[in-house]
C-alpha atoms as a PDB file:
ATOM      1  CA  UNK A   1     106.898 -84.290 -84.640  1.00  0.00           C
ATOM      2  CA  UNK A   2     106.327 -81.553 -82.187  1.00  0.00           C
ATOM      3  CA  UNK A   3     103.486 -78.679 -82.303  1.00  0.00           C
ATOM      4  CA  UNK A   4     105.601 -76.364 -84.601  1.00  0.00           C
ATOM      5  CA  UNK A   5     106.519 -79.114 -87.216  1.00  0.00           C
ATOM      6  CA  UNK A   6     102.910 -80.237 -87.186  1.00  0.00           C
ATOM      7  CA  UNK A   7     101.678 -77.009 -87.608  1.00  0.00           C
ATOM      8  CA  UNK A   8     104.100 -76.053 -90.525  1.00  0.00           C
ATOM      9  CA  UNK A   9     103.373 -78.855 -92.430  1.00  0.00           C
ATOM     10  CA  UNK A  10      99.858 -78.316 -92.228  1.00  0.00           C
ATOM     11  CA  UNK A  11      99.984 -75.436 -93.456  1.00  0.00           C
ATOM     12  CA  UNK A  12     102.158 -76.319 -96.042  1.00  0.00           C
ATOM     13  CA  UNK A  13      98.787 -79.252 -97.234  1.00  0.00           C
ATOM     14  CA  UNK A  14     100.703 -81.773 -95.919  1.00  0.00           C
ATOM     15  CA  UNK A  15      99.289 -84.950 -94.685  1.00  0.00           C
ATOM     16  CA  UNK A  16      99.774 -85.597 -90.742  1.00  0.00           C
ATOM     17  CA  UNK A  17      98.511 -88.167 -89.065  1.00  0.00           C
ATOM     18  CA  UNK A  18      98.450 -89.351 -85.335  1.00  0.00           C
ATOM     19  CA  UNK A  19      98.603 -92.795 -84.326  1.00  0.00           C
ATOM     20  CA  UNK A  20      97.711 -94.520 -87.892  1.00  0.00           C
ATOM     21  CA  UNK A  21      96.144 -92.445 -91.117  1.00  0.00           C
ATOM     22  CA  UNK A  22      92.780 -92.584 -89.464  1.00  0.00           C
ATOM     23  CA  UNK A  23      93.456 -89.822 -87.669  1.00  0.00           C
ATOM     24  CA  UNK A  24      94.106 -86.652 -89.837  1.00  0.00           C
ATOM     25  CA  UNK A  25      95.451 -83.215 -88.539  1.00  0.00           C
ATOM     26  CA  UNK A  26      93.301 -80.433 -89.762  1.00  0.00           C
ATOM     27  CA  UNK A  27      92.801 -76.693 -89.770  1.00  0.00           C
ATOM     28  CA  UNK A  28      89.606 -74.817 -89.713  1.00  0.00           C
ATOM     29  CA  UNK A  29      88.022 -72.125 -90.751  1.00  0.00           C
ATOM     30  CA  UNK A  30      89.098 -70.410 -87.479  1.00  0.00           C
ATOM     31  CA  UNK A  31      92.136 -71.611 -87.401  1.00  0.00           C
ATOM     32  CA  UNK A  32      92.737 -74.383 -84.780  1.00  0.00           C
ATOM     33  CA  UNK A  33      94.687 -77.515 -85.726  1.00  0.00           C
ATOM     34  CA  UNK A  34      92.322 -80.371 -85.089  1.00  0.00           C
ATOM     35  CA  UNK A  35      92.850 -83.998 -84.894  1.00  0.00           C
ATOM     36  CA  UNK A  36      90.395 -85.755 -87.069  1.00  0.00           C
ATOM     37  CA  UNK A  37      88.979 -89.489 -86.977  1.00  0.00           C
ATOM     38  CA  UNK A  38      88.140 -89.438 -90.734  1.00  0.00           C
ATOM     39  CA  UNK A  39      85.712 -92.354 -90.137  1.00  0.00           C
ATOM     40  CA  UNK A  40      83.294 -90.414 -88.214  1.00  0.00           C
ATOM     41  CA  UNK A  41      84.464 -87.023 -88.025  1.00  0.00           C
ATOM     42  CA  UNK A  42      85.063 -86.797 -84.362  1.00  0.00           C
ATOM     43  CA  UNK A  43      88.028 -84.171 -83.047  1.00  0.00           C
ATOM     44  CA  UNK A  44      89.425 -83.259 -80.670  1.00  0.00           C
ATOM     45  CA  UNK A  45      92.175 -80.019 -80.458  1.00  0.00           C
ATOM     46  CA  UNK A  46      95.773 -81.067 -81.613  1.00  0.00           C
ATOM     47  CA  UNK A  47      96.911 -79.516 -78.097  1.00  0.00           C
ATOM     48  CA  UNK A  48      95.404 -78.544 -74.854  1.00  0.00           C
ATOM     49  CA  UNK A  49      93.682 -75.394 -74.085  1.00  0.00           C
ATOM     50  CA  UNK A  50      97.145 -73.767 -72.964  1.00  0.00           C
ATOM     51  CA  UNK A  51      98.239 -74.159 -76.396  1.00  0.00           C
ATOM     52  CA  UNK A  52     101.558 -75.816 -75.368  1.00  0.00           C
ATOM     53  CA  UNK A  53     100.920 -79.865 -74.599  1.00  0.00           C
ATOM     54  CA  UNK A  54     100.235 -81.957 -77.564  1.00  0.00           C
ATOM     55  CA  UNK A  55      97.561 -84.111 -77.200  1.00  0.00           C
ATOM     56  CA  UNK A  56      99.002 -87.402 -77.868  1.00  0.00           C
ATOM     57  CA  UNK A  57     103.280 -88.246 -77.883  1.00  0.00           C
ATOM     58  CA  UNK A  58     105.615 -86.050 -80.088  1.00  0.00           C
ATOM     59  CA  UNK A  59     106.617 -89.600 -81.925  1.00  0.00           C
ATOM     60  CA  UNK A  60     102.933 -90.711 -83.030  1.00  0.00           C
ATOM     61  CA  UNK A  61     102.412 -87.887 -85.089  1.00  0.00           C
ATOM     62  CA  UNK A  62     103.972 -88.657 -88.650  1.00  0.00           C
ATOM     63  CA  UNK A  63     103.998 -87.515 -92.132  1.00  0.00           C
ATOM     64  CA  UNK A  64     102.394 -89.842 -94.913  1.00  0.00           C
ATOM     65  CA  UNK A  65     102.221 -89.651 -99.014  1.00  0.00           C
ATOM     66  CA  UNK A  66      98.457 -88.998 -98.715  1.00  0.00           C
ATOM     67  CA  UNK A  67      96.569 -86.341-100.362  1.00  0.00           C
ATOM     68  CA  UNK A  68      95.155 -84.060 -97.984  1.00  0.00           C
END
Protein backbone atom coordinates (compact mmCIF):
# COMPACT_ATOMS: atom_id res chain seq x y z
CA UNK A 1 0.00 0.00 0.00
CA UNK A 2 1.51 3.35 -0.57
CA UNK A 3 1.04 6.69 1.65
CA UNK A 4 -2.24 7.71 -0.17
CA UNK A 5 -3.97 4.22 0.11
CA UNK A 6 -2.89 4.07 3.73
CA UNK A 7 -4.07 7.26 4.44
CA UNK A 8 -7.55 6.78 2.72
CA UNK A 9 -8.28 3.83 4.40
CA UNK A 10 -7.59 5.25 7.59
CA UNK A 11 -9.68 7.57 7.28
CA UNK A 12 -12.21 5.52 6.03
CA UNK A 13 -11.74 3.29 10.06
CA UNK A 14 -10.08 0.83 8.34
CA UNK A 15 -7.65 -1.45 9.93
CA UNK A 16 -3.88 -1.11 8.57
CA UNK A 17 -1.26 -2.74 9.79
CA UNK A 18 2.59 -2.83 9.10
CA UNK A 19 4.60 -5.80 9.30
CA UNK A 20 2.01 -8.15 11.37
CA UNK A 21 -1.35 -6.70 13.32
CA UNK A 22 0.88 -5.56 16.11
CA UNK A 23 1.53 -2.67 14.52
CA UNK A 24 -1.61 -0.46 13.91
CA UNK A 25 -1.76 2.76 11.69
CA UNK A 26 -3.37 5.55 13.56
CA UNK A 27 -4.47 9.15 13.38
CA UNK A 28 -4.40 11.70 16.07
CA UNK A 29 -5.92 14.32 17.37
CA UNK A 30 -3.64 16.53 15.20
CA UNK A 31 -3.77 14.69 12.51
CA UNK A 32 -0.56 12.66 11.75
CA UNK A 33 -0.82 9.01 10.69
CA UNK A 34 1.14 7.10 13.28
CA UNK A 35 2.37 3.65 13.36
CA UNK A 36 1.38 2.03 16.56
CA UNK A 37 2.93 -1.08 18.54
CA UNK A 38 -0.41 -1.84 20.30
CA UNK A 39 1.54 -3.80 22.96
CA UNK A 40 3.17 -0.88 24.42
CA UNK A 41 2.04 2.04 22.67
CA UNK A 42 5.25 3.09 21.12
CA UNK A 43 5.07 5.17 17.50
CA UNK A 44 6.71 6.31 15.40
CA UNK A 45 5.35 8.71 12.16
CA UNK A 46 3.92 6.54 9.23
CA UNK A 47 6.47 8.65 6.97
CA UNK A 48 9.46 10.80 7.39
CA UNK A 49 9.50 14.36 8.28
CA UNK A 50 9.36 15.33 4.41
CA UNK A 51 6.09 13.78 4.33
CA UNK A 52 6.93 11.70 1.20
CA UNK A 53 9.06 8.29 2.32
CA UNK A 54 7.10 5.71 4.10
CA UNK A 55 8.64 4.46 6.93
CA UNK A 56 8.79 0.86 6.31
CA UNK A 57 8.23 -0.98 2.40
CA UNK A 58 5.03 -0.10 0.36
CA UNK A 59 4.27 -4.15 0.50
CA UNK A 60 4.30 -4.58 4.48
CA UNK A 61 1.59 -2.37 5.01
CA UNK A 62 -1.77 -4.43 4.58
CA UNK A 63 -5.37 -4.31 5.25
CA UNK A 64 -6.90 -6.83 7.90
CA UNK A 65 -10.74 -7.71 9.08
CA UNK A 66 -9.94 -6.10 12.47
CA UNK A 67 -11.95 -3.61 14.22
CA UNK A 68 -10.20 -0.50 14.55
Amino acid sequence: MNIAEIQTAVDAEKAVHWSNEGYVIRKDTLGQYLIVFEHNGSAIGLTDRSGGHLNGQEEEFFLSDRDV
